[in-house]
Each structure stands twice: as C-alpha cells, then as structure tokens.
C-alpha atoms as a PDB file:
ATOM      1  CA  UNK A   1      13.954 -11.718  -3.595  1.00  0.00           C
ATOM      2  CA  UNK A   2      14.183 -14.660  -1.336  1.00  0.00           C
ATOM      3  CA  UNK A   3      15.350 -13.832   2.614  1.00  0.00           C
ATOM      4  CA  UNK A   4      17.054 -16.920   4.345  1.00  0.00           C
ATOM      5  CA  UNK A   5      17.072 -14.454   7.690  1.00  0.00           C
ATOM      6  CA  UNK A   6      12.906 -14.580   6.958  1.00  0.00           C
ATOM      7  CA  UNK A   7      13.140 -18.660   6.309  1.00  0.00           C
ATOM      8  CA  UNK A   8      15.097 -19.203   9.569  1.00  0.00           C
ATOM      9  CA  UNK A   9      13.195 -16.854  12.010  1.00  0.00           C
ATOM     10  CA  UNK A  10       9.542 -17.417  11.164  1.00  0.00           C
ATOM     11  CA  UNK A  11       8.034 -14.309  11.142  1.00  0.00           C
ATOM     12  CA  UNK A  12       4.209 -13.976  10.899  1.00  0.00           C
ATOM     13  CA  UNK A  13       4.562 -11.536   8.478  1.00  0.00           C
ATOM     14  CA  UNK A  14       7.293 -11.462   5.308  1.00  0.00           C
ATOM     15  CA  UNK A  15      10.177  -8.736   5.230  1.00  0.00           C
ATOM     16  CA  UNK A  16       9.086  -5.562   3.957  1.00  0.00           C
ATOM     17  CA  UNK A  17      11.461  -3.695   0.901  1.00  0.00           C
ATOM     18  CA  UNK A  18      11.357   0.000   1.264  1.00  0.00           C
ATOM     19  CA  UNK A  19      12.353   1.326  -2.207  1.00  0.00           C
ATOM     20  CA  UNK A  20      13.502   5.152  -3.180  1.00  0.00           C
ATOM     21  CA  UNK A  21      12.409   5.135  -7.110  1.00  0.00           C
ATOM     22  CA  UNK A  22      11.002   7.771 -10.121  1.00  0.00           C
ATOM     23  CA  UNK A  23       8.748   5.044 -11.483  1.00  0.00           C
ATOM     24  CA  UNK A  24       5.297   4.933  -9.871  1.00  0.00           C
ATOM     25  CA  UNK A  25       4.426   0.935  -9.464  1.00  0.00           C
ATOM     26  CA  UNK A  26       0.905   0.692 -11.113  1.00  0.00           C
ATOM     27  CA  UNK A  27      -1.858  -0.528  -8.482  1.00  0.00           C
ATOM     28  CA  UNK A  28      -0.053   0.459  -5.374  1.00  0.00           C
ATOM     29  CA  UNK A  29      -1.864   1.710  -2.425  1.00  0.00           C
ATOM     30  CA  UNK A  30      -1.589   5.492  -2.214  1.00  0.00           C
ATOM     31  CA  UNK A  31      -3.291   7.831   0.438  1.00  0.00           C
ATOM     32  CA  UNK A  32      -5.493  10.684  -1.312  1.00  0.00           C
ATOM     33  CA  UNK A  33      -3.593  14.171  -1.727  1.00  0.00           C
ATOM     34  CA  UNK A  34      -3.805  15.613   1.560  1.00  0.00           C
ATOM     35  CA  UNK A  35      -5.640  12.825   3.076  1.00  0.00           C
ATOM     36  CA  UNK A  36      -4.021  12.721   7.135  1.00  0.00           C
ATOM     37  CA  UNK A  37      -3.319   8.794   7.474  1.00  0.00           C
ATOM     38  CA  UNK A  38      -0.017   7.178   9.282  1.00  0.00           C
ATOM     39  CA  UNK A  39       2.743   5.446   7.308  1.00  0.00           C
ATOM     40  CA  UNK A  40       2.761   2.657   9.844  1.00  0.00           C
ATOM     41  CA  UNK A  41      -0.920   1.692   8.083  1.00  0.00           C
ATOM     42  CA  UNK A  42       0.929   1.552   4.934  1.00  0.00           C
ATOM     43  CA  UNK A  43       3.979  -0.313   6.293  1.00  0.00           C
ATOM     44  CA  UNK A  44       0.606  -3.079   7.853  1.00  0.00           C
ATOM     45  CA  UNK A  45      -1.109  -3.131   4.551  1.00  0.00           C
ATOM     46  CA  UNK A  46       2.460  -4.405   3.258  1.00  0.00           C
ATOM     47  CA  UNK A  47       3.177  -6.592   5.354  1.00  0.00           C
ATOM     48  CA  UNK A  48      -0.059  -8.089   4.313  1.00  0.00           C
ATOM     49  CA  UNK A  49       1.161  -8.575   1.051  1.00  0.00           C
ATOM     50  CA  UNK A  50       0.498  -5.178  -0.466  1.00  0.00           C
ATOM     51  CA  UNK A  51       2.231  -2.393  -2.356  1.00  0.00           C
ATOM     52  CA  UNK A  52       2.441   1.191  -1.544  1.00  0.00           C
ATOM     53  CA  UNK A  53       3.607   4.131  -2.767  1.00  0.00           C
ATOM     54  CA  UNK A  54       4.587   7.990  -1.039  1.00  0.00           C
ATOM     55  CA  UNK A  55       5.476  10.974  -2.937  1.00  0.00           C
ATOM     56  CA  UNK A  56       5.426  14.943  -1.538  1.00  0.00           C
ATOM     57  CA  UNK A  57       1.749  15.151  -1.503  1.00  0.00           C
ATOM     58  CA  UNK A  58       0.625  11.807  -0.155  1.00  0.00           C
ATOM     59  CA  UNK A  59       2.674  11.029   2.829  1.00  0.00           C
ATOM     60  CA  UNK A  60      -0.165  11.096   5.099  1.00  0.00           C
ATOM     61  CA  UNK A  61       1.314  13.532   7.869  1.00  0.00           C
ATOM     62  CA  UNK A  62       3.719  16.144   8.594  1.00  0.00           C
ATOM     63  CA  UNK A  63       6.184  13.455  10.598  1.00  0.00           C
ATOM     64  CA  UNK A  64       5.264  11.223   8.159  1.00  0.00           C
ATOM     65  CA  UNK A  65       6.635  13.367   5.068  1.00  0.00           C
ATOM     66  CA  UNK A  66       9.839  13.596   7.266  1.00  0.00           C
ATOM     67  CA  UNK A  67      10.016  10.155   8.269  1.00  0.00           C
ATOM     68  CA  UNK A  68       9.656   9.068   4.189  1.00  0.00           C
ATOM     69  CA  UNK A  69      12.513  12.026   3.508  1.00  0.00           C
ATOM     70  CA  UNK A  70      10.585  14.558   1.770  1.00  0.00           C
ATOM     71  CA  UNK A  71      12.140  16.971   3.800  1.00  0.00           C
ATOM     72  CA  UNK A  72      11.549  19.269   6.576  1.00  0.00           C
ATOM     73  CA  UNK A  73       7.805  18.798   6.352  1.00  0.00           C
ATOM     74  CA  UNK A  74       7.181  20.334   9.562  1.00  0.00           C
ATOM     75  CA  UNK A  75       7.471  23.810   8.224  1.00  0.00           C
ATOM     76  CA  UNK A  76       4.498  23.379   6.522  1.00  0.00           C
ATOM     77  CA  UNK A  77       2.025  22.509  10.102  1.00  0.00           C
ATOM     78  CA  UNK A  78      -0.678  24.982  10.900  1.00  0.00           C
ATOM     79  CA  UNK A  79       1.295  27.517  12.168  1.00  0.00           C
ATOM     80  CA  UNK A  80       4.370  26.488  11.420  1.00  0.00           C
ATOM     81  CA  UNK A  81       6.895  24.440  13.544  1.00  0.00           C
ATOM     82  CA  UNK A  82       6.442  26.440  16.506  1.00  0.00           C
ATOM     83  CA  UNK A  83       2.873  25.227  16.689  1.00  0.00           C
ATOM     84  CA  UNK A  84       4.386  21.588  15.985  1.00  0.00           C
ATOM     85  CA  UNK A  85       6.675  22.350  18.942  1.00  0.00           C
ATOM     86  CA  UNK A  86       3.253  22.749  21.382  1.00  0.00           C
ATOM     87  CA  UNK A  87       1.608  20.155  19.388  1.00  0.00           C
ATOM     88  CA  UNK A  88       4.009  17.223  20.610  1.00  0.00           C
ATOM     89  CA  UNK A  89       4.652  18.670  24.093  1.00  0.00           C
ATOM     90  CA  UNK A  90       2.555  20.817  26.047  1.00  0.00           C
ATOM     91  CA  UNK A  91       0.042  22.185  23.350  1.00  0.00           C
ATOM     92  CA  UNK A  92      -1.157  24.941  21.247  1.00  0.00           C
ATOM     93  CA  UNK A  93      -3.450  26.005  24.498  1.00  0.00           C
ATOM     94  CA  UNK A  94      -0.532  27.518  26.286  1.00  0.00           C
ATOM     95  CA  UNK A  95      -0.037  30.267  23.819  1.00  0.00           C
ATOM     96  CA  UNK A  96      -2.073  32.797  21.908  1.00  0.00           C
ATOM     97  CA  UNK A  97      -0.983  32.253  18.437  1.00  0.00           C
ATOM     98  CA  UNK A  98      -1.293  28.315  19.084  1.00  0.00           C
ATOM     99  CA  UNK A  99      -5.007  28.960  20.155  1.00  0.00           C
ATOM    100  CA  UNK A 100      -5.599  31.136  17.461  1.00  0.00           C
ATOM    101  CA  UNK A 101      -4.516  28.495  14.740  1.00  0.00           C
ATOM    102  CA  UNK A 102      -6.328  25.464  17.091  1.00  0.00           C
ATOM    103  CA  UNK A 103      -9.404  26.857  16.696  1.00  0.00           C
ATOM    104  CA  UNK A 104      -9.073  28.173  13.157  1.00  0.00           C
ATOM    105  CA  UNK A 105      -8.699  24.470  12.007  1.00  0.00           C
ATOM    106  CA  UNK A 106     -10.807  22.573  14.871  1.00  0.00           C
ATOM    107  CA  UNK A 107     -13.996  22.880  11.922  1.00  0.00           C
ATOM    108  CA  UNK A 108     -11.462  20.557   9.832  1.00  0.00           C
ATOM    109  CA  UNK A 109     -10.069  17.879  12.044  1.00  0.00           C
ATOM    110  CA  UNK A 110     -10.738  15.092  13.218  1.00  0.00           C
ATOM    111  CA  UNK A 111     -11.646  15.412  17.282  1.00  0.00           C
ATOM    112  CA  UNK A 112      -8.473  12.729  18.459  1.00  0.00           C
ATOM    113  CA  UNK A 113      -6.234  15.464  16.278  1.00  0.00           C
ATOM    114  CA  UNK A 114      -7.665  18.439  17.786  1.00  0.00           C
ATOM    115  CA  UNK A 115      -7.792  17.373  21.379  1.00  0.00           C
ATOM    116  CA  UNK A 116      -3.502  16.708  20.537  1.00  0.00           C
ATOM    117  CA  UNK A 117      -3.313  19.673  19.190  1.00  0.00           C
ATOM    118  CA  UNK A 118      -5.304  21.734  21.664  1.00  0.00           C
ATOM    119  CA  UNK A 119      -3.541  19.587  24.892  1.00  0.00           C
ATOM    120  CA  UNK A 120      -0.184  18.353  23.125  1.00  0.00           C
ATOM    121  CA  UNK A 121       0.851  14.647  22.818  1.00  0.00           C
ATOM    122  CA  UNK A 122       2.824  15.013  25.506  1.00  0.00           C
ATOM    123  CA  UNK A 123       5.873  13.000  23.972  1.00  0.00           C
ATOM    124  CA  UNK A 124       8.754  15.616  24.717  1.00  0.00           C
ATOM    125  CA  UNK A 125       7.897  18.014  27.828  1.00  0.00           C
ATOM    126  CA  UNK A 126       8.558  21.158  26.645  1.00  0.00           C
ATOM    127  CA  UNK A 127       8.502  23.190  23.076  1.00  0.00           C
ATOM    128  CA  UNK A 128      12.229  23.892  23.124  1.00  0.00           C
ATOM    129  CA  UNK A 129      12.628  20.030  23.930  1.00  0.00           C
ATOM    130  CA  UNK A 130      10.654  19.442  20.288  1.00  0.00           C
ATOM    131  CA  UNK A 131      13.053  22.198  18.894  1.00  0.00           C
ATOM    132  CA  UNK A 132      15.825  20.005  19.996  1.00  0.00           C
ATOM    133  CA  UNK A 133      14.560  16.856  18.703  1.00  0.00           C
ATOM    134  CA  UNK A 134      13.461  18.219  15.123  1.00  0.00           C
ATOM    135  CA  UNK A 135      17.333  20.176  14.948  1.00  0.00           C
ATOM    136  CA  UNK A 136      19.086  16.336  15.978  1.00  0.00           C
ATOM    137  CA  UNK A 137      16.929  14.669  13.488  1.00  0.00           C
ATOM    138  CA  UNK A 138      18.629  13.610  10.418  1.00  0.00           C
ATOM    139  CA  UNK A 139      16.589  15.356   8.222  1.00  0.00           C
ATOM    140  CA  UNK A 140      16.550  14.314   4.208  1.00  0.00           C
ATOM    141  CA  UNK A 141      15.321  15.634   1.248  1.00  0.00           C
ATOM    142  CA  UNK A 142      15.390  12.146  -1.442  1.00  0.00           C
ATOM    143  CA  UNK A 143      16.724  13.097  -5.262  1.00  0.00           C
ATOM    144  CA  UNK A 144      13.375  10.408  -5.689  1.00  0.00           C
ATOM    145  CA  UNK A 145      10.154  11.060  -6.487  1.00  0.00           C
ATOM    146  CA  UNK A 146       8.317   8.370  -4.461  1.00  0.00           C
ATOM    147  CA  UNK A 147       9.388   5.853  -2.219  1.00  0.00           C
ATOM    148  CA  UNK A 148       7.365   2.744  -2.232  1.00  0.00           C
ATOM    149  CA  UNK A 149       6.901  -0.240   0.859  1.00  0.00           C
ATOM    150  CA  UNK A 150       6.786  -3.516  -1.074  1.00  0.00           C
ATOM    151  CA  UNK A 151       7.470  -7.279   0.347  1.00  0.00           C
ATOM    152  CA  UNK A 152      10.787  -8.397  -0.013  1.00  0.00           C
ATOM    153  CA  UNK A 153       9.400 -11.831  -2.024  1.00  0.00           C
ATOM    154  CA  UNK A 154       7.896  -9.465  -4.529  1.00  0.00           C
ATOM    155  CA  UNK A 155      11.140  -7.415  -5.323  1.00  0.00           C
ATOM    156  CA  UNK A 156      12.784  -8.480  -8.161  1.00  0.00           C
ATOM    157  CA  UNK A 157      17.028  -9.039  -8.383  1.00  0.00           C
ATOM    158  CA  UNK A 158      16.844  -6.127 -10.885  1.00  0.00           C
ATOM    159  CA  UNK A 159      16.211  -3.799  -7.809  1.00  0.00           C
ATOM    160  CA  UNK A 160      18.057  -2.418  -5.035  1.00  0.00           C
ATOM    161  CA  UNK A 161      16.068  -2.025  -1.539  1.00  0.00           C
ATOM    162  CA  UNK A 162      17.491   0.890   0.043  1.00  0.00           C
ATOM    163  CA  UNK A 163      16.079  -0.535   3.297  1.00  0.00           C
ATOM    164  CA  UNK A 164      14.556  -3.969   4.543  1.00  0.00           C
ATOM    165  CA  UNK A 165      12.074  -3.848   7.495  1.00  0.00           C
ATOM    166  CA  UNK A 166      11.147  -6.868   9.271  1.00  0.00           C
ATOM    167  CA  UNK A 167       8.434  -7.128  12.272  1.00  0.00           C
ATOM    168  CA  UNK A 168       9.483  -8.894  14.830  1.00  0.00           C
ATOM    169  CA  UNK A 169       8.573 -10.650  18.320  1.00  0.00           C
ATOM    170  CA  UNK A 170      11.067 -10.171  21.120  1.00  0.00           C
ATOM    171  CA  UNK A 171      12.645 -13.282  20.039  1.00  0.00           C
ATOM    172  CA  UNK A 172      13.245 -12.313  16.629  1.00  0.00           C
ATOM    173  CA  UNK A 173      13.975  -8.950  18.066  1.00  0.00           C
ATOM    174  CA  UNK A 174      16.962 -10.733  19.737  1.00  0.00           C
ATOM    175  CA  UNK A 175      17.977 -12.838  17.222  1.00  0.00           C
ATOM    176  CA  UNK A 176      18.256 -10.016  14.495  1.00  0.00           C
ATOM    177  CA  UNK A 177      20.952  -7.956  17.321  1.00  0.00           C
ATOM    178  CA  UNK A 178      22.990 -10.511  17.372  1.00  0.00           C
ATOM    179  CA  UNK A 179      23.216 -11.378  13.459  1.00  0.00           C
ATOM    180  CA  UNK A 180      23.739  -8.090  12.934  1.00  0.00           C
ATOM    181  CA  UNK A 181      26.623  -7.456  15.102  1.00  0.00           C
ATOM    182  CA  UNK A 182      27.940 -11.244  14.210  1.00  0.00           C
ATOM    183  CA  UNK A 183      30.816 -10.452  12.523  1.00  0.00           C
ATOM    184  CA  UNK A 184      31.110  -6.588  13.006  1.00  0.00           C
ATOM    185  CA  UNK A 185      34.192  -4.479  14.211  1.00  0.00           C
ATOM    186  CA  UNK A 186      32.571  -3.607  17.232  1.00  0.00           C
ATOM    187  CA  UNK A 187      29.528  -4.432  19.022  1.00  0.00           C
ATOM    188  CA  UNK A 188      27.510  -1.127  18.495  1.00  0.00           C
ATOM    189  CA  UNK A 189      26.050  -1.985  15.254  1.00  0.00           C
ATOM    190  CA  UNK A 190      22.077  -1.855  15.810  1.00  0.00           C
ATOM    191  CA  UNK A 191      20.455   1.440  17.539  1.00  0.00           C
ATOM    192  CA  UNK A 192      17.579   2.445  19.092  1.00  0.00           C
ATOM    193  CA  UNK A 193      16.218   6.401  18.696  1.00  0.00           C
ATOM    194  CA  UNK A 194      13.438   8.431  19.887  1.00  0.00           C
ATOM    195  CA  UNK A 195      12.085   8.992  16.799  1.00  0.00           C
ATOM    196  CA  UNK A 196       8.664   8.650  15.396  1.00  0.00           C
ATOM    197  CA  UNK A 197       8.114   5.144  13.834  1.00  0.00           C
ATOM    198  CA  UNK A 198       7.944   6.430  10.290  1.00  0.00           C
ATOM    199  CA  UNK A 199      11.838   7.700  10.826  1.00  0.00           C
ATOM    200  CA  UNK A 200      13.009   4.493  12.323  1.00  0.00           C
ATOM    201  CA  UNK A 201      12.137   2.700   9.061  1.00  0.00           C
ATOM    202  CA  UNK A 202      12.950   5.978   6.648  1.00  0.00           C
ATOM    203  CA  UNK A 203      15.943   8.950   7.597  1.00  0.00           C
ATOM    204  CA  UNK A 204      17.141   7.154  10.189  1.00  0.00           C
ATOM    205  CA  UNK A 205      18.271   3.715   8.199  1.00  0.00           C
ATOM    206  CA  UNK A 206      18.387   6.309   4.806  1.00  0.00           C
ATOM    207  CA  UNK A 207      21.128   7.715   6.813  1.00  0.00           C
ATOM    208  CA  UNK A 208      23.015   4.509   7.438  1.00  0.00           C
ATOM    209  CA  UNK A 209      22.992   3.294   4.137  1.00  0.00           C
ATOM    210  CA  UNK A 210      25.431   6.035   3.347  1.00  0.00           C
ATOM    211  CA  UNK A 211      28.107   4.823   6.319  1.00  0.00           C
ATOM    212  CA  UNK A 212      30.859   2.160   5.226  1.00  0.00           C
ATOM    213  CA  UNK A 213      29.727   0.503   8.737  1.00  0.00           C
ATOM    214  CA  UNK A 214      25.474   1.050   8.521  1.00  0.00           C
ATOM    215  CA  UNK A 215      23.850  -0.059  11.804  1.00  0.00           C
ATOM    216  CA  UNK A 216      20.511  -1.643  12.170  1.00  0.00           C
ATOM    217  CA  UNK A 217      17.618   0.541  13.611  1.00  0.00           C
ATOM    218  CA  UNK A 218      14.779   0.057  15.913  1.00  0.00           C
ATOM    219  CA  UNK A 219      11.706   1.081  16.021  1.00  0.00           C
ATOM    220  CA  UNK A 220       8.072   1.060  17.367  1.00  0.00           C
ATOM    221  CA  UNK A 221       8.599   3.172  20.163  1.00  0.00           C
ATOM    222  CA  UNK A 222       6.591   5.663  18.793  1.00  0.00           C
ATOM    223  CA  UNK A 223       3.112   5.164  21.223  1.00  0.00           C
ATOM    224  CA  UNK A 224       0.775   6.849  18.068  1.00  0.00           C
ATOM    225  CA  UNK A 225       2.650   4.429  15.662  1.00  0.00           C
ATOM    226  CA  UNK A 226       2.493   1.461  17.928  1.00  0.00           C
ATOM    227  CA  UNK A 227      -1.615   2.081  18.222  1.00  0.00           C
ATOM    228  CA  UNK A 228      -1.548   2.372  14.296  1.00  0.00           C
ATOM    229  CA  UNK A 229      -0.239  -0.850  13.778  1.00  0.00           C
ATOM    230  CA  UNK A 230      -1.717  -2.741  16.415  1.00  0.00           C
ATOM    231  CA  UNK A 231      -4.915  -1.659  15.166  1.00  0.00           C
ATOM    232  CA  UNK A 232      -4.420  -3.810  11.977  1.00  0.00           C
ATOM    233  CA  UNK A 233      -2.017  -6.059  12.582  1.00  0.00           C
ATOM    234  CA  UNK A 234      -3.063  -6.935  16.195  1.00  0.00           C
ATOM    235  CA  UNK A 235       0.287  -8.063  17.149  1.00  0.00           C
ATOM    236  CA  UNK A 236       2.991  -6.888  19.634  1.00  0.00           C
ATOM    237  CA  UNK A 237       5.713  -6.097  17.042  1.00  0.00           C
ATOM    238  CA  UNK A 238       9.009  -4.045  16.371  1.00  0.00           C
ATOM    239  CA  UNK A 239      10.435  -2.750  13.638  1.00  0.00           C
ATOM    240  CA  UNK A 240      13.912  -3.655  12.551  1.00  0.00           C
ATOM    241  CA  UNK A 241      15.511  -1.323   9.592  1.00  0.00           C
ATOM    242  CA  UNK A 242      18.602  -2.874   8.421  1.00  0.00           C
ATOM    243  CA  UNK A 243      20.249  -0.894   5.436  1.00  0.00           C
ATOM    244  CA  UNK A 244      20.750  -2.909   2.476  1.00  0.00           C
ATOM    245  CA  UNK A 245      24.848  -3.354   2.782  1.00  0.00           C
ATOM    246  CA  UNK A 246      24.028  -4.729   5.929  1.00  0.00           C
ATOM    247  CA  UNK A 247      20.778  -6.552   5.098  1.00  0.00           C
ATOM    248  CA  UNK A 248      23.346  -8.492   2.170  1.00  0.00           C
ATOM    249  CA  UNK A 249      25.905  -9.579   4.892  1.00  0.00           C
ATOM    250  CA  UNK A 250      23.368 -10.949   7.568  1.00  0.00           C
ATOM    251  CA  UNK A 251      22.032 -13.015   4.837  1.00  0.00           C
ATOM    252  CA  UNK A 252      25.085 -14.395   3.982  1.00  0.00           C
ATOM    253  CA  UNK A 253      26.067 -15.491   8.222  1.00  0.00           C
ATOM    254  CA  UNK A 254      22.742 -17.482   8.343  1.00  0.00           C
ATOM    255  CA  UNK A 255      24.758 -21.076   7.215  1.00  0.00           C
ATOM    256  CA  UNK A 256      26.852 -21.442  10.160  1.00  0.00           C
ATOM    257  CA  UNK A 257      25.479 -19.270  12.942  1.00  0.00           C
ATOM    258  CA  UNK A 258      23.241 -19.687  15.912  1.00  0.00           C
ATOM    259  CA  UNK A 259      19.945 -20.244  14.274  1.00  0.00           C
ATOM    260  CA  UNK A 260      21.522 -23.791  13.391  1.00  0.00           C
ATOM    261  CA  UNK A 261      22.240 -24.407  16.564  1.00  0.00           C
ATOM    262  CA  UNK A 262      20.071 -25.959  19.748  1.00  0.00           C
ATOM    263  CA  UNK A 263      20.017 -22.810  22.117  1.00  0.00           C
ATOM    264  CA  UNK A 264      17.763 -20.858  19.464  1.00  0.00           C
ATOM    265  CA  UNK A 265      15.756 -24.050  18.818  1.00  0.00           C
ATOM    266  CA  UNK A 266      15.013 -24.826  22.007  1.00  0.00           C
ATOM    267  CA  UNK A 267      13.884 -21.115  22.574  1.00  0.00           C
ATOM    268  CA  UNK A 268      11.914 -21.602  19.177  1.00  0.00           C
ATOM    269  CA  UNK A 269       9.978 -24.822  20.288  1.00  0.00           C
ATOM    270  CA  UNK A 270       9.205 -22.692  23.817  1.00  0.00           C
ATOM    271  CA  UNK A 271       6.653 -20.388  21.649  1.00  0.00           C
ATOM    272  CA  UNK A 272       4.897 -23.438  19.560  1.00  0.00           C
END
C-alpha cells in the first residue's frame, strides 16, 4: 500500500500500519511471554522495515498491554493498580503495602525498574492524580487476538489498517495538522493527550476510528517512550496516529494542496 502523504513529505522512515487481526503473520518479531520490553522498540524495529506482532501475553508492559487494547492491564501490576498509582507518581516507598511488594520483587527486576518503582516516575504528582488518569483513559478490550505494527508499503489492498503511524520532524509534524484539518468541519481535528506513547498510537486513535469525524493523534510525549525510541532510532521524532477513514481522505487532498506549492518547498529546501 503506496502513501502519496509518505512520497510528498520525505520521511526518514516509511509509514507504519498498525493492524487488529486473528491470523498471526509468520516471522514477525514478538517479545518472549512475560519478557518486560516497550512497544515503542517494536513500533522502531518497524519502522526499520520489520514486522511485529502483540497478543495478551507479549505486550511487553502493563501500559503497554493497555496502550495495544488488551484491556485494563494495570490490574494485573504487583500489587495491583494502587501500587501502579505510587509507581507513576510518588512511589511504592510512601506506603507499607507498596514497600512490602517493592522489595518482594526487587530480586526480579531490573535496577532502572526498581529504583521507579521504589521512588515513582514522577509523571503525575500524586496517586489519586494516576487514579484519575487511568479512569479518563479510553480503555479497550480488542474482539482480536493480536495486533501487529507492519510498514504501510508491505500491507497489501486486501487489508484494512485500523491505524497509520508516521514519525515525523517538526516540519512534517506541521504539515500533517494542516492536511488533516484541510477540508474538515471544524478546525479541531488532530489532538494531543497525556498518555503514554503506546496509547497515542493504540486506544487513543482505536477510539477515533469509531467517530464519523476521527481526529489525528499525537504522540511522543511520553519521556520513557521518547528514551525508547531515541535509543534506536536516534532521531527527534513524533508520532502521528491518523485513523484509517481519515488516513484515506488526507491521501486523497495531496494533488492540489500546499505540498505543491512554494511556501512548503522553500521550507523543504531550508533542511537539505
């Protein structure tokens, strides 16, 4: 599946197809059950030109198995979500139960993991903030078995992306706001949440694709996922999610639009 949005922006890396399926693809890269990893590594390793695949036991983390819509996955973190809570605020060494469960599991975990467990990520700054943020997410449990990241090039007309990802510059970044709200009803039509960067490229565009109007979604503001991908990829790069309604009529304003005319050229020849 060709992208003329991919042809006209040049973007290091190809447009990534995030599919919702019951057929495992054969070969795909797969974390081990239980194996702690980040999605973002997968969402790298296909922009690379890779395949992988997600199902209930290989998501890689907790936020991760929400982020893919497996569910509320963050029932199942030692000691439950209220642990989860301290974990991504203040952390589990306020509390007794949290310290009980910390040190239970610090044999097991890697020593970055711990320590964030132990003294909290510090992303929200209190439990009941987390409590907030887990109740507003929109959480998803897929009728699929696995959902698989594949490059757009690679995905043949017989299937249906639920979502297309591409990593962008801030340029790109730009350009992809304003095709996407280029012939819209209103000028709302791309988002950015707090959410972690799994979700920006999972519930939260999984959730659009069921509006008659779906907005685009932003992402990479998640500080663990931006390390993640940075880490392979090397790059300063966003995420943009655009449901697949959407991703079909952005395609079809390329002919005719700004990127044909001299103000994005001009800002094009700036970064050769």
């Amino acid at each position: 599946m060709e992208s003329r949005i991919a042809q006209s922006l040049s973007f290091k890396y190809g447009p990534i197809a995030v599919l919702l399926t019951n057929e495992k693809p054969a070969g795909a890269r797969q974390f081990k059950d239980g194996k702690v990893g980040c999605v973002m590594f997968m969402l790298g390793a296909a922009a690379r030109g890779h395949e992988a695949v997600f199902d209930r036991k290989t998501f890689g983390c907790f936020g991760g198995g929400v982020g893919l819509g497996f569910g509320n996955q963050y029932r199942n973190f030692p000691g439950g979500e209220a642990c989860f809570h301290h974990f991504l605020s203040v952390g589990n060494e306020t509390w007794e139960t949290g310290r009980q469960v910390s040190e239970q599991l610090k044999p097991f975990l890697p020593e970055a993991f711990y320590d964030d467990l132990w003294h909290g990520e510090r992303y929200l700054k209190t439990p009941e903030a987390v409590k907030r943020f887990v109740e507003q997410l929109p959480m998803t449990d897929i009728p699929f078995e696995y959902v698989v990241f594949k490059p757009l090039k690679d995905v043949p007309d017989s299937e249906t992306p639920e979502v297309v990802v591409f990593l962008t510059d801030l340029d790109q970044l730009a350009a992809l706001v304003v095709l996407a709200n280029y012939e819209a009803p209103h000028n709302e039509n791309v988002f950015i949440p707090f959410a972690a960067g799994c979700q920006s490229i999972g519930i939260y565009p999984f959730r659009e694709a069921k509006s008659d109007q779906p907005r685009a979604v932003v992402g990479q503001v998640d500080i663990s996922a931006r390390l993640a991908l940075k880490r392979q990829l090397k790059d300063d790069l966003m995420t943009f999610a655009i449901p697949f309604q959407l991703f079909r009529t952005m395609e079809a304003n390329v002919p005719g639009s700004f990127l044909e005319r001299h103000t994005w050229q001009e800002l094009v020849k700036l970064k050769e």
